[in-house]
Protein backbone atom coordinates (compact mmCIF):
# COMPACT_ATOMS: atom_id res chain seq x y z
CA UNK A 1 51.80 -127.67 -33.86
CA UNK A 2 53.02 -124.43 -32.66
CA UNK A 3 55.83 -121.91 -33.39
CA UNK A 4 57.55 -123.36 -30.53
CA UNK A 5 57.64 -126.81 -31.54
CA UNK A 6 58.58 -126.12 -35.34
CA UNK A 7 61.45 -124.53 -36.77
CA UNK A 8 60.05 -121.13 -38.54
CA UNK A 9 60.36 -119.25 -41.60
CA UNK A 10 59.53 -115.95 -43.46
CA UNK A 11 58.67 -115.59 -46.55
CA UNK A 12 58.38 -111.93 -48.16
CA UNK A 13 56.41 -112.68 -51.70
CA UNK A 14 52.93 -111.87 -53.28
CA UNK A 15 49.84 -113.44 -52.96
CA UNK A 16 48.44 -115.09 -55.75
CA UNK A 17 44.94 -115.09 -55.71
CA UNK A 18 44.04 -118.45 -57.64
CA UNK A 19 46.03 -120.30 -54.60
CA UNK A 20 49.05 -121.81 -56.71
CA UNK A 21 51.97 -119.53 -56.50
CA UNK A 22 52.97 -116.88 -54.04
CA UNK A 23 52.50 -116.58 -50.42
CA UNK A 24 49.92 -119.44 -50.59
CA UNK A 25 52.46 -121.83 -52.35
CA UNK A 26 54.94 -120.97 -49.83
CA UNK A 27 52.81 -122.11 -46.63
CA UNK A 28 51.95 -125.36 -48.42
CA UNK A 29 55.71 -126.31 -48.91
CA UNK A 30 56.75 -125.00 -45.39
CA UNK A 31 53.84 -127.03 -43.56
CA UNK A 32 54.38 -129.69 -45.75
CA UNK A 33 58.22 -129.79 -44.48
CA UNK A 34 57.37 -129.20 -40.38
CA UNK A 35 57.93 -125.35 -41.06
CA UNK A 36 55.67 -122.81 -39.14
CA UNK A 37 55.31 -120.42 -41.88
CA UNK A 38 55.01 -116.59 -41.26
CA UNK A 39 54.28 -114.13 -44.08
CA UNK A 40 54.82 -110.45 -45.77
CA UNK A 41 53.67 -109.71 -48.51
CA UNK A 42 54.49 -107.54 -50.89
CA UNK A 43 51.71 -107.44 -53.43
CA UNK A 44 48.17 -108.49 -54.20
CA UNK A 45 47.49 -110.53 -57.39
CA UNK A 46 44.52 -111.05 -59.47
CA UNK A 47 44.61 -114.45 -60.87
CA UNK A 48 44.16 -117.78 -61.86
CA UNK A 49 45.64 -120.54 -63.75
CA UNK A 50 45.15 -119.21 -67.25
CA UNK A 51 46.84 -115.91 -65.92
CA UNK A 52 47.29 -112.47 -64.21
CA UNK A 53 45.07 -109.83 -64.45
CA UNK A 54 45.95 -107.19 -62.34
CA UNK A 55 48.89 -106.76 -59.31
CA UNK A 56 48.58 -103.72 -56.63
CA UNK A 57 52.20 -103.48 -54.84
CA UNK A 58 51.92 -102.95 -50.91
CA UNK A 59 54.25 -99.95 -49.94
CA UNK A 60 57.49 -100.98 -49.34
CA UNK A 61 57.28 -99.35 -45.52
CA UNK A 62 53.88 -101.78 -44.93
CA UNK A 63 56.22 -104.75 -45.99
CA UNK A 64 59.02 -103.59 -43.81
CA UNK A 65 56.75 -103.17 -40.74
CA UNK A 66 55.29 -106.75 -41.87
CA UNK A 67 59.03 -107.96 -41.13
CA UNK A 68 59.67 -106.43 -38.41
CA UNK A 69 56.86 -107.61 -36.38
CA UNK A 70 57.16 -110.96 -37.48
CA UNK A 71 61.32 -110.76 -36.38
CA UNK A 72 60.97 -109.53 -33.07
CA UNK A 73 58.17 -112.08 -32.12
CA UNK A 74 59.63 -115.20 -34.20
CA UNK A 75 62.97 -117.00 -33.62
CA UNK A 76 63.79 -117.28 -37.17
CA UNK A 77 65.56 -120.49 -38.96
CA UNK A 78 64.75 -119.30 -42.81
CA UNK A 79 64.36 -116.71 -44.81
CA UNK A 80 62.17 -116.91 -48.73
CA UNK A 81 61.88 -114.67 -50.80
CA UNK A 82 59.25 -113.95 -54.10
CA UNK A 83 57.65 -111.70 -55.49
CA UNK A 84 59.49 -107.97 -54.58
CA UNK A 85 58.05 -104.15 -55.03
CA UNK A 86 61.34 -103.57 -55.56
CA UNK A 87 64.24 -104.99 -57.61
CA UNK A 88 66.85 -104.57 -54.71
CA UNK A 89 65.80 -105.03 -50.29
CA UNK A 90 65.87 -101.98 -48.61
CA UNK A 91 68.89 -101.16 -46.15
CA UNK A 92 67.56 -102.62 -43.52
CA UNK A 93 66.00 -105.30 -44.86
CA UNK A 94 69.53 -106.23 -46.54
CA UNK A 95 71.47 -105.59 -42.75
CA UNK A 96 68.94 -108.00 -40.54
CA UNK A 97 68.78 -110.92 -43.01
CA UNK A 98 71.07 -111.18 -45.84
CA UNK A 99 74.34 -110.32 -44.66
CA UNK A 100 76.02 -113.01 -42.30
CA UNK A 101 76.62 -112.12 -38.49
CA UNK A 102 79.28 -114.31 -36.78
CA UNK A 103 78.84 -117.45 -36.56
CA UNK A 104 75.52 -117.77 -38.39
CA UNK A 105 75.32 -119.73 -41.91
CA UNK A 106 73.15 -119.58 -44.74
CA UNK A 107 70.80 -122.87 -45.61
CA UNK A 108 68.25 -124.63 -47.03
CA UNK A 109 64.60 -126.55 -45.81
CA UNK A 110 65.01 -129.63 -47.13
């Protein structure tokens, strides 16, 4: 199935390189729910189950862009977040997602 058909989602969180946490987790659990995932990550992990090795954060205006692109292409029902360079969004990231515009409403995938 396509964007078009499926309701779609963003999810801004590492990627875990052993496959069970992160960006990788996230796609799972949005496919497995009739989500159409899309993705920006925000740092590169080297792991696996017993643990984490090493992380390299992406710069915050390489996650940004990430966002943007994916917004203006993607009619967006969700929003995830994991794994952030930085403890607090950035302005803009804040304005476009996380405060309410009239009418909308925050929710859940079930």
């Amino acid at each position: 199935m396509t964007s078009a058909e499926l309701p779609v989602a963003l999810t801004i969180a590492g990627s875990d390189s052993g496959g069970g946490a992160g960006i990788q987790a996230d796609l799972l659990t949005f496919a497995a729910h009739r989500v159409f995932g899309t993705t920006a990550i925000t740092c590169l992990t080297a792991q696996n189950p017993d643990g984490v090795t090493a992380i390299e954060t992406l710069p915050a205006s390489f996650v940004l862009e990430q966002i943007l692109q994916v917004h203006r292409c993607f009619s967006l029902r969700a929003l995830k977040t994991g794994m952030a360079p930085t403890p607090r969004p950035s302005s803009l990231l804040w304005r476009t997602f996380c405060v309410p515009s009239p009418g909308s409403r925050r929710s859940s995938i079930p």
